[in-house]
PDB file of N, CA and C in Angstrom:
ATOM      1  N   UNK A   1      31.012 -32.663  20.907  1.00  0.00           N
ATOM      2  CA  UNK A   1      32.416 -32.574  20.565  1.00  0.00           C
ATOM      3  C   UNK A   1      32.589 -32.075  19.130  1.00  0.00           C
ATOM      4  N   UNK A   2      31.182 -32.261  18.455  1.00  0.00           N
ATOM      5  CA  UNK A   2      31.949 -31.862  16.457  1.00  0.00           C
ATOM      6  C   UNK A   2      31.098 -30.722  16.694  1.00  0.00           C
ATOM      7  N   UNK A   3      30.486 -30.001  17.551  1.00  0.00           N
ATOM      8  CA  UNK A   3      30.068 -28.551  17.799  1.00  0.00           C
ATOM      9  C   UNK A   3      31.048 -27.351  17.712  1.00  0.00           C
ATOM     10  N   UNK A   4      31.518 -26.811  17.261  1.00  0.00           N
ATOM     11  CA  UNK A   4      32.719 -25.866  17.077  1.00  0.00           C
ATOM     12  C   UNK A   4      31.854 -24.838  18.576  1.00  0.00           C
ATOM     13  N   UNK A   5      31.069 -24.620  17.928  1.00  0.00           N
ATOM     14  CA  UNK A   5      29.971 -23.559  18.331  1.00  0.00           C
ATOM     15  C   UNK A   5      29.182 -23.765  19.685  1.00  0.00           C
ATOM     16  N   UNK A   6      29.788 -24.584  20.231  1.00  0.00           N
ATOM     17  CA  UNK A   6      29.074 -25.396  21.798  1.00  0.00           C
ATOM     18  C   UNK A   6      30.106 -24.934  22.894  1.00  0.00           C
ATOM     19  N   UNK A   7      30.602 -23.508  22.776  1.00  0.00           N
ATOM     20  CA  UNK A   7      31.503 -23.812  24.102  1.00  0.00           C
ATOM     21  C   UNK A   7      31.206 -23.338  25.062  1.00  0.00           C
ATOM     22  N   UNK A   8      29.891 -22.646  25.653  1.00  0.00           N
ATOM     23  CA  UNK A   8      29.095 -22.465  27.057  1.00  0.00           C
ATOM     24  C   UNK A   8      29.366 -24.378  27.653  1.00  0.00           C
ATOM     25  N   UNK A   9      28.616 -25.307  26.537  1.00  0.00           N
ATOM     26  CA  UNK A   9      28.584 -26.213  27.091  1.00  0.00           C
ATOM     27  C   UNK A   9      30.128 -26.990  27.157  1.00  0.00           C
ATOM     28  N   UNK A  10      30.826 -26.762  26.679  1.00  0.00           N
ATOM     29  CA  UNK A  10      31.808 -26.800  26.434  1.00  0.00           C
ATOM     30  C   UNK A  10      32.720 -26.422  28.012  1.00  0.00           C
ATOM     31  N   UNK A  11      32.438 -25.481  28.140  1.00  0.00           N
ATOM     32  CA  UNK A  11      32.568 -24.568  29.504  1.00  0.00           C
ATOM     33  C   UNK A  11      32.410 -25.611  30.767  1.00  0.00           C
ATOM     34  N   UNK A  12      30.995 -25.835  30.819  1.00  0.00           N
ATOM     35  CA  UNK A  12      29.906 -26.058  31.881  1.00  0.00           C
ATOM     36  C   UNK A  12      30.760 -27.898  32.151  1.00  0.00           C
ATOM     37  N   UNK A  13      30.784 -28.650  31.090  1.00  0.00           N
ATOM     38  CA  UNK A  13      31.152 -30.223  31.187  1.00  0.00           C
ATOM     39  C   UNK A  13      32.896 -30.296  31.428  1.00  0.00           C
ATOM     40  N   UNK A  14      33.633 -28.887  31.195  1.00  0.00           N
ATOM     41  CA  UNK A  14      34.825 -29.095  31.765  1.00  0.00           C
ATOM     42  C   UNK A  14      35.272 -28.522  33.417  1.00  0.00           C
ATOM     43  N   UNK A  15      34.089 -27.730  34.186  1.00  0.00           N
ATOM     44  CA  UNK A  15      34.104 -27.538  35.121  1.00  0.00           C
ATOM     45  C   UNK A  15      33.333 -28.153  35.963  1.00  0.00           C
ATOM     46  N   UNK A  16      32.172 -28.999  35.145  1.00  0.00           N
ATOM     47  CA  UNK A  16      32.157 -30.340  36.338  1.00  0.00           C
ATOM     48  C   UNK A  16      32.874 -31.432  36.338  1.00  0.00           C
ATOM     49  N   UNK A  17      33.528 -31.789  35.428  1.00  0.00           N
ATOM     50  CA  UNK A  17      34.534 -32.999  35.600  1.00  0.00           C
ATOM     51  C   UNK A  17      35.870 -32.307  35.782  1.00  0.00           C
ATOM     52  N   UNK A  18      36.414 -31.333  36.041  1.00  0.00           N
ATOM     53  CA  UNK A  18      37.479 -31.225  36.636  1.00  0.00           C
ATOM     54  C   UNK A  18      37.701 -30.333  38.115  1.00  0.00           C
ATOM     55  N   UNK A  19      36.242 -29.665  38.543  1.00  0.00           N
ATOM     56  CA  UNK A  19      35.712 -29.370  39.934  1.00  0.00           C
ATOM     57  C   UNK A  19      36.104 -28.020  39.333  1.00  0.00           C
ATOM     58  N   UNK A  20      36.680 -27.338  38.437  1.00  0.00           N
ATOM     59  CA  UNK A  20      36.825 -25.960  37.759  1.00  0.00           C
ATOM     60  C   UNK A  20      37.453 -25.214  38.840  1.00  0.00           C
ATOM     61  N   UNK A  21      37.078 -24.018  39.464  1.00  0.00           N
ATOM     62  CA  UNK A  21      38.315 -23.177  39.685  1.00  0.00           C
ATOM     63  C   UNK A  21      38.077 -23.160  41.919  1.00  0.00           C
ATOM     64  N   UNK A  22      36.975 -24.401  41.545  1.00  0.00           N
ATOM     65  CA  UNK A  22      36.451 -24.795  43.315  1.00  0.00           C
ATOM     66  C   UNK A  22      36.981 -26.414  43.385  1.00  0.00           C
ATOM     67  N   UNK A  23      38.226 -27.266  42.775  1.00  0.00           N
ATOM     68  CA  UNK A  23      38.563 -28.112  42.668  1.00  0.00           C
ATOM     69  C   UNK A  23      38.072 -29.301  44.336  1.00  0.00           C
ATOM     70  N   UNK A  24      38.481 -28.676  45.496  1.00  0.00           N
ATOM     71  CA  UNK A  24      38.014 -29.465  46.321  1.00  0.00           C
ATOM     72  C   UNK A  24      36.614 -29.613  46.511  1.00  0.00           C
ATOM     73  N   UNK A  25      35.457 -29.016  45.599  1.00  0.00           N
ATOM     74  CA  UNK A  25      34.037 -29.439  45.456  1.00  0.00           C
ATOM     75  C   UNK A  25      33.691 -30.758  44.860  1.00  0.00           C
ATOM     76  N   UNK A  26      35.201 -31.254  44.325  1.00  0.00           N
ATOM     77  CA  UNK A  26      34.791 -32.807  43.570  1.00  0.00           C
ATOM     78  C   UNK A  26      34.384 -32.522  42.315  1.00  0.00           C
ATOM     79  N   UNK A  27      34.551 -33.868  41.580  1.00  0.00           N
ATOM     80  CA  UNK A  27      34.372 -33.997  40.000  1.00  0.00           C
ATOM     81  C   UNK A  27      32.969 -34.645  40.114  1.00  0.00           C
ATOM     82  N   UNK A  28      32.749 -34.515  39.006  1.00  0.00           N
ATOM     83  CA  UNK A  28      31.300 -35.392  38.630  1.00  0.00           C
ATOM     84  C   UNK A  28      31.781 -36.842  38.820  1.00  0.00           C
ATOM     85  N   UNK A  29      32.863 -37.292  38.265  1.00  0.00           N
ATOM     86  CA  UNK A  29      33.370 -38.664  38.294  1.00  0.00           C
ATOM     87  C   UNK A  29      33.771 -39.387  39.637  1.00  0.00           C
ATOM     88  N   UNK A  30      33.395 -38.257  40.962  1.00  0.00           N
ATOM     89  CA  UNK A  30      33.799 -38.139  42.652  1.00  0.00           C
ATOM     90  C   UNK A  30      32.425 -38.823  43.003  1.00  0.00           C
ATOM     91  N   UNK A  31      31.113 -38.192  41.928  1.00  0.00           N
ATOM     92  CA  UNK A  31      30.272 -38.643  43.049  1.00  0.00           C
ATOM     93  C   UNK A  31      28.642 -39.000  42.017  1.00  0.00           C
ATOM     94  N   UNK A  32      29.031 -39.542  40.476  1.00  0.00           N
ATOM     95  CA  UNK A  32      27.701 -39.427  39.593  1.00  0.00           C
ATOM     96  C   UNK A  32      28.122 -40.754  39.236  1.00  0.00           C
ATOM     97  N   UNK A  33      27.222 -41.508  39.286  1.00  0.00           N
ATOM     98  CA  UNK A  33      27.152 -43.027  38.551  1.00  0.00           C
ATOM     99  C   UNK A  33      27.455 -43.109  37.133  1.00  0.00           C
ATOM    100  N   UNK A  34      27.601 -44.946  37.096  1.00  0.00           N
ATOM    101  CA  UNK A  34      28.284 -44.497  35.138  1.00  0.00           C
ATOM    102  C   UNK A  34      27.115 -43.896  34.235  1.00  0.00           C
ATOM    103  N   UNK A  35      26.067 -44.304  34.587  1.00  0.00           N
ATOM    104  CA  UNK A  35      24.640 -44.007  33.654  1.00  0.00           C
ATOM    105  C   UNK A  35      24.680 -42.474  33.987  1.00  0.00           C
ATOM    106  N   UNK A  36      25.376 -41.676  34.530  1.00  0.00           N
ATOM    107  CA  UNK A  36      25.300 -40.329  34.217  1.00  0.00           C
ATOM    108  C   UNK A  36      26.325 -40.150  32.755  1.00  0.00           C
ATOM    109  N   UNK A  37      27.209 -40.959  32.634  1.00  0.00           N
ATOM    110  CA  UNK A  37      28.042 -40.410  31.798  1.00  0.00           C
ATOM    111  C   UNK A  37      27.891 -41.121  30.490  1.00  0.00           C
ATOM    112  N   UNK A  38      26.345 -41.899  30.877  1.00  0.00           N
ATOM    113  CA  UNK A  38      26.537 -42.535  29.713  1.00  0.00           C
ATOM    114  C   UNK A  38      24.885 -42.369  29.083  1.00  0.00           C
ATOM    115  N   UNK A  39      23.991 -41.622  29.771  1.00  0.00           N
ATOM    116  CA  UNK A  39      22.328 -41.603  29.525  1.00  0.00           C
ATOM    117  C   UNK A  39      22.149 -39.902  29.553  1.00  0.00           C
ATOM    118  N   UNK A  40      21.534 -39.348  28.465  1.00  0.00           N
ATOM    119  CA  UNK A  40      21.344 -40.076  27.258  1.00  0.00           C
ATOM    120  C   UNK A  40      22.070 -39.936  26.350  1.00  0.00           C
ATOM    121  N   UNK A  41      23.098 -39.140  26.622  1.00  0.00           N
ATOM    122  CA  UNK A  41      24.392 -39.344  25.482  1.00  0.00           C
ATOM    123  C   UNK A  41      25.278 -39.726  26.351  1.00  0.00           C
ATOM    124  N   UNK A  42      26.594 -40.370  25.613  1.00  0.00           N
ATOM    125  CA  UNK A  42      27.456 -41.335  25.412  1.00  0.00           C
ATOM    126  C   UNK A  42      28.779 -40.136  25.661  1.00  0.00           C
ATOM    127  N   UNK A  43      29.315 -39.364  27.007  1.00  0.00           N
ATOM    128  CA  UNK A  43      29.884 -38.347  26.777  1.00  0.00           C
ATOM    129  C   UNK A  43      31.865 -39.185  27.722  1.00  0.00           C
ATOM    130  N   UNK A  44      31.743 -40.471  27.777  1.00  0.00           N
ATOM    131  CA  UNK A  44      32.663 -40.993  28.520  1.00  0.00           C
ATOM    132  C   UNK A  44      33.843 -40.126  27.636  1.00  0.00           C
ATOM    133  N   UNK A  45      34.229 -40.498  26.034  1.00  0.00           N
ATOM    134  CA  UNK A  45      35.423 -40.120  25.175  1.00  0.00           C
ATOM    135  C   UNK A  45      35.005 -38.173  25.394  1.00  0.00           C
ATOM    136  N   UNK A  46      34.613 -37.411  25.803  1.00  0.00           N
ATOM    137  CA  UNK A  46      34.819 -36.332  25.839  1.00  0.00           C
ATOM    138  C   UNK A  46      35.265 -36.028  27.321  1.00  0.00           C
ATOM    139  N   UNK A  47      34.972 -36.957  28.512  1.00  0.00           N
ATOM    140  CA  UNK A  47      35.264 -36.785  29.645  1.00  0.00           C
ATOM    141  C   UNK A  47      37.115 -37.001  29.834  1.00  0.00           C
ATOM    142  N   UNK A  48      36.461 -38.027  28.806  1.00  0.00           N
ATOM    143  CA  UNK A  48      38.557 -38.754  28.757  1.00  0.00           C
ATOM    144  C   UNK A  48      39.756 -37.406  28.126  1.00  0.00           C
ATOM    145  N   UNK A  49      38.869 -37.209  27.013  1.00  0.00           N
ATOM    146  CA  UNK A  49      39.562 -35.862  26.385  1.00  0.00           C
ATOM    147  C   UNK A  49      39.954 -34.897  27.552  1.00  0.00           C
ATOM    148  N   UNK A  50      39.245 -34.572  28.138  1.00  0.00           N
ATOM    149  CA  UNK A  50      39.146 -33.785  29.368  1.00  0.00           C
ATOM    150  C   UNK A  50      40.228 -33.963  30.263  1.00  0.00           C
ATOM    151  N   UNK A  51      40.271 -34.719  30.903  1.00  0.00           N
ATOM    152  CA  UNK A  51      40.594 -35.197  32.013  1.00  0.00           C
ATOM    153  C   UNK A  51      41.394 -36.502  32.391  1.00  0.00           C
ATOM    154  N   UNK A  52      41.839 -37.320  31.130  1.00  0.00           N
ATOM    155  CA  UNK A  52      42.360 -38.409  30.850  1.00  0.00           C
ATOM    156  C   UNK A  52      42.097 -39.658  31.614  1.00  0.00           C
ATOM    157  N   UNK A  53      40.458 -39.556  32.113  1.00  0.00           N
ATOM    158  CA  UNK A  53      40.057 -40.512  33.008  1.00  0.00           C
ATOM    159  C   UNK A  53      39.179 -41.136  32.270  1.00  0.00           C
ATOM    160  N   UNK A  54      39.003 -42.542  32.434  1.00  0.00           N
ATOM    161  CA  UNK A  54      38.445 -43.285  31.566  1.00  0.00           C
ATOM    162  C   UNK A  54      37.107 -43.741  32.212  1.00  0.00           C
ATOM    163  N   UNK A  55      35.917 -43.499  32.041  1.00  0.00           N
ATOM    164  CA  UNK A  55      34.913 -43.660  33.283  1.00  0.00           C
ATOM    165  C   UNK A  55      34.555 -45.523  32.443  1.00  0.00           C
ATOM    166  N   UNK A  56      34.981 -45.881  33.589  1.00  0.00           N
ATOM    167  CA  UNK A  56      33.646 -47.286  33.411  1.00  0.00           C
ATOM    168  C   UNK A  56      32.863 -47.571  34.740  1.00  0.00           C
ATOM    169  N   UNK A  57      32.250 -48.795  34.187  1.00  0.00           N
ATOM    170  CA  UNK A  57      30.898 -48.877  35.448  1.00  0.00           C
ATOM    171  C   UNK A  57      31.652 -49.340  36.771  1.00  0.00           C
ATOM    172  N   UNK A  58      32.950 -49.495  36.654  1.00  0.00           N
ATOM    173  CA  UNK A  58      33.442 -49.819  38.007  1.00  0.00           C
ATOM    174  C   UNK A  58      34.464 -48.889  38.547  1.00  0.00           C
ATOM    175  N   UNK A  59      34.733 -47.887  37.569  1.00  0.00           N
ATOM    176  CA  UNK A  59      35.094 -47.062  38.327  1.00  0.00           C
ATOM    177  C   UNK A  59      34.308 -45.435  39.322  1.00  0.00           C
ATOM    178  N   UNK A  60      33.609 -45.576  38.826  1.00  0.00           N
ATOM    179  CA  UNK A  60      32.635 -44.268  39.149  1.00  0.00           C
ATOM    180  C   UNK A  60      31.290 -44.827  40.206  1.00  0.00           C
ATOM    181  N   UNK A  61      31.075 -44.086  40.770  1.00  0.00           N
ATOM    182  CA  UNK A  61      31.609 -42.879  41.449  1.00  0.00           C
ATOM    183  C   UNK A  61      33.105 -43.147  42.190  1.00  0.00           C
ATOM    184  N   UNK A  62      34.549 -42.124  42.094  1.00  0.00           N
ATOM    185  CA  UNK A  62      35.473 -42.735  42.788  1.00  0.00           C
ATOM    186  C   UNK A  62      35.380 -42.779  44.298  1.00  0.00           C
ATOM    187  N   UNK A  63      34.351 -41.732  44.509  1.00  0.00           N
ATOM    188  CA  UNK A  63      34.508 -42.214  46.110  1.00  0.00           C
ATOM    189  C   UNK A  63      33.499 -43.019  46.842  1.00  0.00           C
ATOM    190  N   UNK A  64      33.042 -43.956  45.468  1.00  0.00           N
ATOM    191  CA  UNK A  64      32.060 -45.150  46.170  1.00  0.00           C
ATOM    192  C   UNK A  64      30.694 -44.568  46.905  1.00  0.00           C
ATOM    193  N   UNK A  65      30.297 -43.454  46.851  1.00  0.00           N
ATOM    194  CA  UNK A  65      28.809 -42.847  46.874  1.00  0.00           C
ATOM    195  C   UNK A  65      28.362 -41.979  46.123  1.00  0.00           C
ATOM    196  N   UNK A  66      27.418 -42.584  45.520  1.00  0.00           N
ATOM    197  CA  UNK A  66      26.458 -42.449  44.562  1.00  0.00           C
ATOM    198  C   UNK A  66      25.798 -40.754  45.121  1.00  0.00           C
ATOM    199  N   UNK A  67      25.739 -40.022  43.793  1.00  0.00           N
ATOM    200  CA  UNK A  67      24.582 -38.415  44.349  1.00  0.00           C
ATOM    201  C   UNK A  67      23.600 -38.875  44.862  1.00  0.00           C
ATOM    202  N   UNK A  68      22.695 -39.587  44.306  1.00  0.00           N
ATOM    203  CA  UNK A  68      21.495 -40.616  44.467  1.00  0.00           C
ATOM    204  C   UNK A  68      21.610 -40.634  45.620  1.00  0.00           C
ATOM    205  N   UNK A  69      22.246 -41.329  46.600  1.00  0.00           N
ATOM    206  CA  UNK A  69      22.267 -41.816  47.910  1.00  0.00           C
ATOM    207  C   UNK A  69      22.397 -40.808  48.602  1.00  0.00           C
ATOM    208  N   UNK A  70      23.132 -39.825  48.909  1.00  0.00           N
ATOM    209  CA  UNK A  70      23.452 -38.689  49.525  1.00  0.00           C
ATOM    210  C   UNK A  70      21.971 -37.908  49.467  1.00  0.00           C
ATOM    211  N   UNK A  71      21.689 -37.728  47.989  1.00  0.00           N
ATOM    212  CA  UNK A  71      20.588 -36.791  48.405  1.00  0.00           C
ATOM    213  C   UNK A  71      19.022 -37.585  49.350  1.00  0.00           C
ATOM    214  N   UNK A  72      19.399 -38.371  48.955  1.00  0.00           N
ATOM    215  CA  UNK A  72      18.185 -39.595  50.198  1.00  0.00           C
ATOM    216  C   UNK A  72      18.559 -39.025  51.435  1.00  0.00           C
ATOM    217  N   UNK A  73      19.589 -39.439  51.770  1.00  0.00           N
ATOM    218  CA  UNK A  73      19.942 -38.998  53.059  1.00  0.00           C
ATOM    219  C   UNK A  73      19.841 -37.758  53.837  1.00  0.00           C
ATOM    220  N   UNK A  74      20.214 -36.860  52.715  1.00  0.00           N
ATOM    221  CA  UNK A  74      19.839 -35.554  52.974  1.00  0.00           C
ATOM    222  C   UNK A  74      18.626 -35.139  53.287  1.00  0.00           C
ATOM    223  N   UNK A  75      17.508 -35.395  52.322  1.00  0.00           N
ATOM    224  CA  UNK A  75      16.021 -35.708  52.524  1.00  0.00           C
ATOM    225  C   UNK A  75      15.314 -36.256  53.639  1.00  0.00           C
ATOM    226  N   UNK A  76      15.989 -37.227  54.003  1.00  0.00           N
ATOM    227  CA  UNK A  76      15.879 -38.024  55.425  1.00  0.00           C
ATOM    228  C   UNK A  76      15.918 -37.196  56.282  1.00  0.00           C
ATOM    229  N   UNK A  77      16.951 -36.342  56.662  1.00  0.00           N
ATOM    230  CA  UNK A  77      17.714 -35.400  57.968  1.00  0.00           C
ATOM    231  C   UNK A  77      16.940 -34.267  57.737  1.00  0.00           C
ATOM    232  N   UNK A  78      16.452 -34.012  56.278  1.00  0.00           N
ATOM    233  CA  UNK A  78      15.624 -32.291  56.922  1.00  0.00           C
ATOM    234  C   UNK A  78      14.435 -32.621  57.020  1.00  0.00           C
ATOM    235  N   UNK A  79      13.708 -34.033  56.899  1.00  0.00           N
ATOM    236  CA  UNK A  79      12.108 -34.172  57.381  1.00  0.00           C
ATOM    237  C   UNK A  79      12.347 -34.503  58.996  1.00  0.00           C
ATOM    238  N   UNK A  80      13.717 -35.032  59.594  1.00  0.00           N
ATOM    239  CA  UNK A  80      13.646 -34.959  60.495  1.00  0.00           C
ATOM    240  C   UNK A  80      14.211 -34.138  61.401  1.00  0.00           C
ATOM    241  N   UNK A  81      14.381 -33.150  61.234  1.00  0.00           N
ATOM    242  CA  UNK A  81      15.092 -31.781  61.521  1.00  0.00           C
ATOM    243  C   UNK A  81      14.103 -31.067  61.112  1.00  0.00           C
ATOM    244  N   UNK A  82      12.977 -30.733  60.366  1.00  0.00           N
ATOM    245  CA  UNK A  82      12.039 -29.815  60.546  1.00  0.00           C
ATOM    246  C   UNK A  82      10.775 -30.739  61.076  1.00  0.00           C
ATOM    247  N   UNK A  83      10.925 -31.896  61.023  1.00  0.00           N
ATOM    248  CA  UNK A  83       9.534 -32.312  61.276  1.00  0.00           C
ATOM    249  C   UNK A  83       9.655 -31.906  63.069  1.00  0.00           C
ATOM    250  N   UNK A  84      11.029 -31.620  63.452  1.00  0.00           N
ATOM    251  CA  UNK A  84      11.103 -31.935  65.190  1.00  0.00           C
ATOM    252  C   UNK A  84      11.133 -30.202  64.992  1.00  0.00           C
ATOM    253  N   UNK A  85      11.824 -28.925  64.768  1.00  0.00           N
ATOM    254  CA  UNK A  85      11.976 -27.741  64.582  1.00  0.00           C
ATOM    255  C   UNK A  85      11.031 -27.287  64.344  1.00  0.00           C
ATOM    256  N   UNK A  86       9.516 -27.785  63.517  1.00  0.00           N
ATOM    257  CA  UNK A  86       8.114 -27.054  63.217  1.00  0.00           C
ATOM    258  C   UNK A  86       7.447 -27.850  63.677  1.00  0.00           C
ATOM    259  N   UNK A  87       7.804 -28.812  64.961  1.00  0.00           N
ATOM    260  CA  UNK A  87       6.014 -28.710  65.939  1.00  0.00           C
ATOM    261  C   UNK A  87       6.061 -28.060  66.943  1.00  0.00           C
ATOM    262  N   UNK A  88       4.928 -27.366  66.702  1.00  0.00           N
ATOM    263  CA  UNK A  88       4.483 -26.489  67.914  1.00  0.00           C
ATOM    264  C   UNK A  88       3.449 -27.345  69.017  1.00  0.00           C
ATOM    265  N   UNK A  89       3.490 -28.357  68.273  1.00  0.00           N
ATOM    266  CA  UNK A  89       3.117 -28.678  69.855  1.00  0.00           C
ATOM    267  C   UNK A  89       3.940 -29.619  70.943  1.00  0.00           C
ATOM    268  N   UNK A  90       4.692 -29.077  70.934  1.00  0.00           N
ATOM    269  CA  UNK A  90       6.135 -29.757  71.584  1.00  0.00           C
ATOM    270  C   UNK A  90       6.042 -28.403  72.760  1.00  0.00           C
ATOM    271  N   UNK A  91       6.708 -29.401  74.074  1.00  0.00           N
ATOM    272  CA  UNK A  91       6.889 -28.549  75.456  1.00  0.00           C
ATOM    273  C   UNK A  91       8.308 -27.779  75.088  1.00  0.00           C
ATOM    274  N   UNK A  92       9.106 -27.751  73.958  1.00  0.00           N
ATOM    275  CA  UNK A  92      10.330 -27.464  73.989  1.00  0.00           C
ATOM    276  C   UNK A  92      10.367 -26.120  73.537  1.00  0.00           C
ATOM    277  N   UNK A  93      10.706 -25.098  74.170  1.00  0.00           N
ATOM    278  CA  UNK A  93      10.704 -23.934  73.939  1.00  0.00           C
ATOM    279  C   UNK A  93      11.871 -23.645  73.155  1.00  0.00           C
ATOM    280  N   UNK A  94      12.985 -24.322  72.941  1.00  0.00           N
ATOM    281  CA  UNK A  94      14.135 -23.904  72.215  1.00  0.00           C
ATOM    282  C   UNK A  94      14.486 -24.895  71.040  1.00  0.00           C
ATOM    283  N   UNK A  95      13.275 -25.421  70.010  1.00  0.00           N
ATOM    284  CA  UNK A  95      13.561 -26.232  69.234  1.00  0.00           C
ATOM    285  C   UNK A  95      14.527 -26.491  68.105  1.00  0.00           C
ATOM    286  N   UNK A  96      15.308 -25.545  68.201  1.00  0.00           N
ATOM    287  CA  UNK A  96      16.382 -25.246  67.448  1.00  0.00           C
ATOM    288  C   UNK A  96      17.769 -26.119  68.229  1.00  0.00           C
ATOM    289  N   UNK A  97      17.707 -25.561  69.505  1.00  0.00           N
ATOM    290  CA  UNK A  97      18.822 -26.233  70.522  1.00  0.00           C
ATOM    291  C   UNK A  97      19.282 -27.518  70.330  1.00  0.00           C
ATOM    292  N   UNK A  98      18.565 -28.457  69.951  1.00  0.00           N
ATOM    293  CA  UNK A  98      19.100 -30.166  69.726  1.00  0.00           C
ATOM    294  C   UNK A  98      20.239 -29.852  68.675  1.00  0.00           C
ATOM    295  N   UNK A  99      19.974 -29.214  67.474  1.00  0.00           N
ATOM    296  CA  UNK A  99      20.737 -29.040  66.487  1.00  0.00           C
ATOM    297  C   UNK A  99      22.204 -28.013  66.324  1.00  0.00           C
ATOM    298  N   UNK A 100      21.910 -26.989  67.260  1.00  0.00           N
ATOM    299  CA  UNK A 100      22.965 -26.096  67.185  1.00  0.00           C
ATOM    300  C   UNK A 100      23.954 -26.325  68.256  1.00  0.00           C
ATOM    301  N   UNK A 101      25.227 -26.581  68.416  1.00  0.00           N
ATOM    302  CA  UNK A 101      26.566 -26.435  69.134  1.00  0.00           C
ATOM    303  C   UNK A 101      26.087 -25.036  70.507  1.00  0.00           C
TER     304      UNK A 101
END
């Protein structure tokens, strides 16, 4: 914030906390725990400047899931979505089919 000369980053921390010019992609404050906004710098009073939202540990993430968790999950679904899609030794000739509509 006393960086005159910081405004790439400047840039970059006002288009993730306000979802920038893709607004329904969510804020950082939608889906990053408080220890994002607070490890290893202390950036809550520049978020507030921002965005007039005050992050504490009970408000964040606002929609109550953590990145953390999501990307587990995510991780979860493509070991099991390729672990079933790359065996070849499966009778299933169309291993793609479970997954696609």
């Amino acid at each position: 914030m006393a960086n005159s000369r910081a405004i790439l980053d400047l840039q970059t921390v006002r288009t993730l906390v306000t979802g920038g010019s893709l607004p329904d992609n969510g804020r950082s404050m939608d889906y990053c725990g408080f220890e994002t906004f607070t490890n290893p710098i202390d950036i809550r009073a520049l978020v507030a400047s921002l965005t007039a939202f005050n992050v504490t540990p009970d408000n964040v993430p606002t929609t109550g899931l953590d990145s953390n968790d999501v990307k587990d999950e995510v991780v979860e679904l493509a070991v099991i979505f390729f672990g079933h899609a790359l065996d070849r030794d499966s009778d299933d000739y169309g291993p793609f089919t479970d997954f696609l509509p």
